[in-house]
Protein backbone atom coordinates (compact mmCIF):
# COMPACT_ATOMS: atom_id res chain seq x y z
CA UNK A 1 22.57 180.71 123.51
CA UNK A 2 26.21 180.48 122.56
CA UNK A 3 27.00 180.35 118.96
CA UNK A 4 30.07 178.52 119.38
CA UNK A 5 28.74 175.96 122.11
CA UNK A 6 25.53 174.53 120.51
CA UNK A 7 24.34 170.38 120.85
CA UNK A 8 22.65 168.78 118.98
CA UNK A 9 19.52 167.25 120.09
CA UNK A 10 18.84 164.40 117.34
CA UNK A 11 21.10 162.67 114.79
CA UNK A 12 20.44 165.47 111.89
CA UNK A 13 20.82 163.01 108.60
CA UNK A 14 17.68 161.19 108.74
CA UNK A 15 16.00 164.94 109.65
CA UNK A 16 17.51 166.47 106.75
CA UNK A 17 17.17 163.40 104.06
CA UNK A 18 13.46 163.83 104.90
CA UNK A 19 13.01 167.64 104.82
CA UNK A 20 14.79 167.88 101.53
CA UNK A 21 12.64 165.10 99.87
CA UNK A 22 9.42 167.48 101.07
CA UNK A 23 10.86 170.75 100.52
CA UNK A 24 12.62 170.08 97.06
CA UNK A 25 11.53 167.02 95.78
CA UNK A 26 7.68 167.35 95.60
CA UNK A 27 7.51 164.70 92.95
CA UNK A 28 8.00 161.90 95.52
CA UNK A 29 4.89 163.60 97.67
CA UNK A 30 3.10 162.34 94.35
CA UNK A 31 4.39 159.46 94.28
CA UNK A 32 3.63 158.63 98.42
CA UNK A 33 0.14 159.92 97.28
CA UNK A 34 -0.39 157.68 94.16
CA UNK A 35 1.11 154.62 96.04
CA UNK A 36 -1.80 154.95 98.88
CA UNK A 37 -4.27 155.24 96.32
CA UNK A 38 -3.72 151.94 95.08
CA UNK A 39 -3.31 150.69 98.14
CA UNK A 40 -7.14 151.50 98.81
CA UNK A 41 -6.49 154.60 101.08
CA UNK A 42 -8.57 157.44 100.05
CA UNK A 43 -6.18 159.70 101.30
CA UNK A 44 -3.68 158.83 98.95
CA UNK A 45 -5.62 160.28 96.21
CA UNK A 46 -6.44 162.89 97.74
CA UNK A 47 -2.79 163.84 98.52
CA UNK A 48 -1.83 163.40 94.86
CA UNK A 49 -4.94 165.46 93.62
CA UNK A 50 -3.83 168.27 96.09
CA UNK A 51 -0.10 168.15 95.12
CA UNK A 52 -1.32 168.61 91.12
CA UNK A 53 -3.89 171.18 91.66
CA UNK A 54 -1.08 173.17 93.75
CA UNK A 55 1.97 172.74 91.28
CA UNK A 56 -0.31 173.56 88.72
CA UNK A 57 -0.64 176.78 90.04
CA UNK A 58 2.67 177.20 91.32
CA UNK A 59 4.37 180.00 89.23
CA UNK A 60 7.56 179.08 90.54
CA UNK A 61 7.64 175.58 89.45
CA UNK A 62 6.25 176.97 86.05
CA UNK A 63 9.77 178.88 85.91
CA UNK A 64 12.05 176.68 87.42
CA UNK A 65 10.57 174.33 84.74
CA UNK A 66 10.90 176.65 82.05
CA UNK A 67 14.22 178.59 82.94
CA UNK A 68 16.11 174.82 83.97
CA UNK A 69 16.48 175.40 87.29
CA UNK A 70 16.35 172.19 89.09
CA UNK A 71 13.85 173.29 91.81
CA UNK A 72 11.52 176.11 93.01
CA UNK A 73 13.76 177.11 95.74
CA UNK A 74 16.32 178.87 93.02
CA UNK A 75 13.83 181.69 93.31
CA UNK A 76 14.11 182.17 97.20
CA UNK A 77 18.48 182.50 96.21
CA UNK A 78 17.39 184.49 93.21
CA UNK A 79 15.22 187.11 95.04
CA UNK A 80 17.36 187.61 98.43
CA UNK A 81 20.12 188.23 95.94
CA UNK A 82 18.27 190.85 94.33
CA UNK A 83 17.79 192.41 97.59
CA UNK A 84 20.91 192.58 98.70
CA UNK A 85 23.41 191.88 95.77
CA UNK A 86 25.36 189.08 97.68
CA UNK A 87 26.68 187.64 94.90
CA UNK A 88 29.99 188.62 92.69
CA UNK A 89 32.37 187.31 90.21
CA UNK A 90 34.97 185.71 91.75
CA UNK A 91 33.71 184.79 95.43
CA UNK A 92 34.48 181.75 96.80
CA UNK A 93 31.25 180.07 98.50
CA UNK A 94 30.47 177.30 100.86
CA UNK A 95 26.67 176.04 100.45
CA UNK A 96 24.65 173.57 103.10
CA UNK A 97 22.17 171.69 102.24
CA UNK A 98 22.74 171.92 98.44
CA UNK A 99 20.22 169.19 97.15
CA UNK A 100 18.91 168.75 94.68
CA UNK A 101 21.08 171.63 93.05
CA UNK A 102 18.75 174.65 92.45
CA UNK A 103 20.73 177.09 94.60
CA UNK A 104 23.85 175.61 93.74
CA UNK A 105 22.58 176.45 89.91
CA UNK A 106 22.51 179.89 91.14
CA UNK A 107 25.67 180.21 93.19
CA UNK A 108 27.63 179.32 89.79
CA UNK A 109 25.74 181.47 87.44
CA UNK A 110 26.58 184.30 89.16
CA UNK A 111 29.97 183.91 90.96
CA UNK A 112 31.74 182.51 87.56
CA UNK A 113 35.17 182.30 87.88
CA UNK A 114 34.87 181.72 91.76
CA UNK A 115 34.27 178.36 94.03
CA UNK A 116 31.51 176.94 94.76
CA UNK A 117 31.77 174.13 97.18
CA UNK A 118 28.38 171.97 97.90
CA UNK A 119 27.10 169.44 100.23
CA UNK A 120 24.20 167.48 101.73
CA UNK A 121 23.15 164.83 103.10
CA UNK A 122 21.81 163.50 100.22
CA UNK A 123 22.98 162.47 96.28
CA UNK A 124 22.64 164.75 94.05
CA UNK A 125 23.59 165.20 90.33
CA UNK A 126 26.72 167.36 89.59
CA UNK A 127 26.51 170.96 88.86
CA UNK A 128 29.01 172.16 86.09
CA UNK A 129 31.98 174.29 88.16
CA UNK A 130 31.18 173.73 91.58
CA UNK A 131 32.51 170.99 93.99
CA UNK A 132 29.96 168.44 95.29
CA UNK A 133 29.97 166.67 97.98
CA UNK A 134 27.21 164.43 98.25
CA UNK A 135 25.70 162.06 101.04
CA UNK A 136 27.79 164.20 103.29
CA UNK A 137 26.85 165.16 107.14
CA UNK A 138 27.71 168.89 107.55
CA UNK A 139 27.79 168.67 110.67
CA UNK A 140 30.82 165.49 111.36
CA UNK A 141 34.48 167.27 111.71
CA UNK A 142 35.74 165.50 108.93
CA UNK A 143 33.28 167.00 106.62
CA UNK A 144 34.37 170.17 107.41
CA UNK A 145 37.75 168.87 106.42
CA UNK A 146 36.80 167.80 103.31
CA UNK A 147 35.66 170.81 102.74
CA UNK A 148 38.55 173.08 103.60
CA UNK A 149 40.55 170.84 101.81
CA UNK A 150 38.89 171.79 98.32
CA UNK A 151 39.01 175.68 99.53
CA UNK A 152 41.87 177.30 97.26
CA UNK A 153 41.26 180.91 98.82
CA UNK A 154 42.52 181.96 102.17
CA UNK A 155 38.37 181.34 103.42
CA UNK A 156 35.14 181.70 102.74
CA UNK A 157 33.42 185.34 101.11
CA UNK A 158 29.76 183.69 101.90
CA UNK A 159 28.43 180.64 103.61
CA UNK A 160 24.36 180.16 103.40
CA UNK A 161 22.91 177.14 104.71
CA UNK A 162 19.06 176.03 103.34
CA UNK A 163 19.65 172.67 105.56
CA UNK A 164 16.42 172.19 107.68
CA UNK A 165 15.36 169.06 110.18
CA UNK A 166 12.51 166.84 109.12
CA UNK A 167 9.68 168.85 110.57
CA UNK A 168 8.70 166.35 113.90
CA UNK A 169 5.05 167.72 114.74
CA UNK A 170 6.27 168.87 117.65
CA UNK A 171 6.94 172.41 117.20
CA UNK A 172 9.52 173.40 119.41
CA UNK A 173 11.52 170.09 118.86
CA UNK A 174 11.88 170.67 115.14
CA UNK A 175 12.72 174.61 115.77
CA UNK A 176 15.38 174.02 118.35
CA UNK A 177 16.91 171.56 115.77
CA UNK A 178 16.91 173.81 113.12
CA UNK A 179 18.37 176.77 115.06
CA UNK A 180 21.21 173.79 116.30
CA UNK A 181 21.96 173.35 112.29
CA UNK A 182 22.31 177.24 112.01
CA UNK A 183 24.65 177.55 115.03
CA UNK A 184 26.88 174.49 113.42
CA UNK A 185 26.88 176.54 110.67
CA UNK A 186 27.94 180.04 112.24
CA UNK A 187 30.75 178.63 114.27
CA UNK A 188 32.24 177.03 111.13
CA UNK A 189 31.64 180.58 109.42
CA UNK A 190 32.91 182.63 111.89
CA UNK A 191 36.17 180.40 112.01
CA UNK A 192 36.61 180.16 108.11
CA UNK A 193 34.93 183.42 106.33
CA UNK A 194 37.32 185.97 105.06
CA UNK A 195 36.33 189.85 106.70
CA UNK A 196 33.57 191.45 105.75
CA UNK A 197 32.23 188.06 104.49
CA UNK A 198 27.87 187.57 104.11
CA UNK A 199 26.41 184.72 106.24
CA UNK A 200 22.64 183.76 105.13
CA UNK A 201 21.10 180.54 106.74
CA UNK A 202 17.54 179.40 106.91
CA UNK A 203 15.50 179.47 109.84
CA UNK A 204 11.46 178.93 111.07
CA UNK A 205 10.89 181.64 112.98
CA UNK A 206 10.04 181.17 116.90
CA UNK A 207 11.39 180.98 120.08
CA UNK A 208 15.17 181.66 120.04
CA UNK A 209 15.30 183.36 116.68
CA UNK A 210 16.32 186.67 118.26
CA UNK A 211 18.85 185.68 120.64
CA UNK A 212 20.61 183.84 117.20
CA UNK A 213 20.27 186.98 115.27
CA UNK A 214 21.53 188.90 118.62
CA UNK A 215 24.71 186.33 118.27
CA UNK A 216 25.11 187.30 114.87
CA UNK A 217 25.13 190.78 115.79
CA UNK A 218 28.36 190.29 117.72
CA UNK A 219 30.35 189.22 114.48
CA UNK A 220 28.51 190.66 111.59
CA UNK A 221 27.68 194.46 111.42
CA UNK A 222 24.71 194.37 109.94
CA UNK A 223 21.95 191.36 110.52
CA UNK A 224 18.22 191.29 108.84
CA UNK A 225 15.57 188.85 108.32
CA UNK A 226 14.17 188.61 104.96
CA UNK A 227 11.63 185.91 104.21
CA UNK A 228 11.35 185.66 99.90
CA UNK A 229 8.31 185.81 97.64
CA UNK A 230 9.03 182.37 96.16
CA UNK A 231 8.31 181.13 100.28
CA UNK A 232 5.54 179.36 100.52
CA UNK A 233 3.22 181.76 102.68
CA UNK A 234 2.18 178.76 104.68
CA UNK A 235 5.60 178.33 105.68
CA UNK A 236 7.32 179.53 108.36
CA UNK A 237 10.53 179.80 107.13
CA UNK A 238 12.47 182.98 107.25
CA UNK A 239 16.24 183.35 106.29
CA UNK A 240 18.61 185.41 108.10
CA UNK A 241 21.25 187.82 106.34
CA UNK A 242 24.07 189.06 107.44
CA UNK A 243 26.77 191.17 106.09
CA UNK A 244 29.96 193.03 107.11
CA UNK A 245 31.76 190.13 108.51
CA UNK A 246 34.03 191.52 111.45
CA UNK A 247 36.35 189.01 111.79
CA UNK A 248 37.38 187.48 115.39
CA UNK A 249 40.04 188.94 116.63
């Protein structure tokens, strides 16, 4: 597949509004649970009874609670950083699918006196020194405008996407979509990251994964996958890292 020649199959905002209210925003799978209940479905309760038992014992929830981190996912930033010490003082970052904040948390903690620029599809609360841009499509040309208007350095030292399609049931619908986001991604990295600039987006792994990393390969010298601790081991998301940025020329 060509990295800078991708379609997409389905309009992405409704995908994404949904995937970030399951992957982020467990509270409203309580809610959808509690609602059913006193509806008279059975399965309502149920739902709610299995979200609270599994939060409960959730140590990442415990911490985000605890350290103010605005979601679990912080961790999955938190951990691939520790791994491979992508983040400095002073680099200027473009972040995907940056509801409800957690990452974006992250990103400024540890960049300090560098950008941070932020969007999804959805509204989310402001995060002291970054830029959001909320209820914004990635993926539209003039949100990519937008963006590079903000950008005060000559381009981007990281871009990392966590943007992700609703998941459809139908596996190899949902994973094509996914790997579309990631490809939108890459071509706007490749055309905007300064040299020797990371690239990290999130992926499920399947069919297609290794002809994207094989892509990457071809602009970035060195290319891993890395799935975090903090993933759910259910899940089959895996995040792809990639480093020494070669520039394309």
């Amino acid at each position: 597949m060509n990295c800078c020649g991708s379609e997409h199959l389905v309009n992405q905002s409704f995908s994404l509004i949904i995937s970030k209210l399951f992957e982020d925003f467990d509270y409203y799978l309580l809610v959808i649970g509690l609602i059913l209940g006193f509806m008279g479905f059975g399965i309502g309760l149920r739902w709610s009874s299995s979200w609270i038992r599994r939060q409960s014992k959730d140590i990442y929830v415990k911490k985000a609670q605890s350290e103010g981190y605005r979601a679990r996912s912080a961790y999955k930033l938190l951990e691939i950083n520790e791994k491979f010490k992508i983040l400095r003082p002073k680099m200027t970052v473009m972040e995907c699918g940056g509801a409800p904040g957690s990452w974006t948390q992250v990103l400024t903690q540890k960049v300090h006196s560098g950008e941070v620029i932020s969007c999804d599809l959805l509204d989310y609360d402001p995060v002291d020194h970054a830029i959001i841009l909320p209820q914004s499509d990635f993926t539209l040309p003039q949100t990519q405008e937008i963006i590079l208007g903000h950008l005060k350095a000559d381009g981007f030292d990281l871009v990392l996407s966590d943007m992700a399609p609703n998941a459809s049931g139908m596996s190899e619908l949902s994973h094509q979509q996914i790997l579309n986001l990631s490809y939108e991604v890459t071509k706007f990295a490749l055309r905007h990251s300064n040299k020797g600039a990371i690239f990290l987006t999130k992926l499920w792994d399947g069919e297609g994964t290794q002809d994207f990393i094989s892509d990457l390969k071809r602009f970035y010298r060195n290319v891993q996958i890395v799935k975090p601790k903090a993933s759910r081991k259910e899940s089959a998301e895996i995040y792809i890292y990639a480093s020494k940025f070669k520039g394309l020329a």
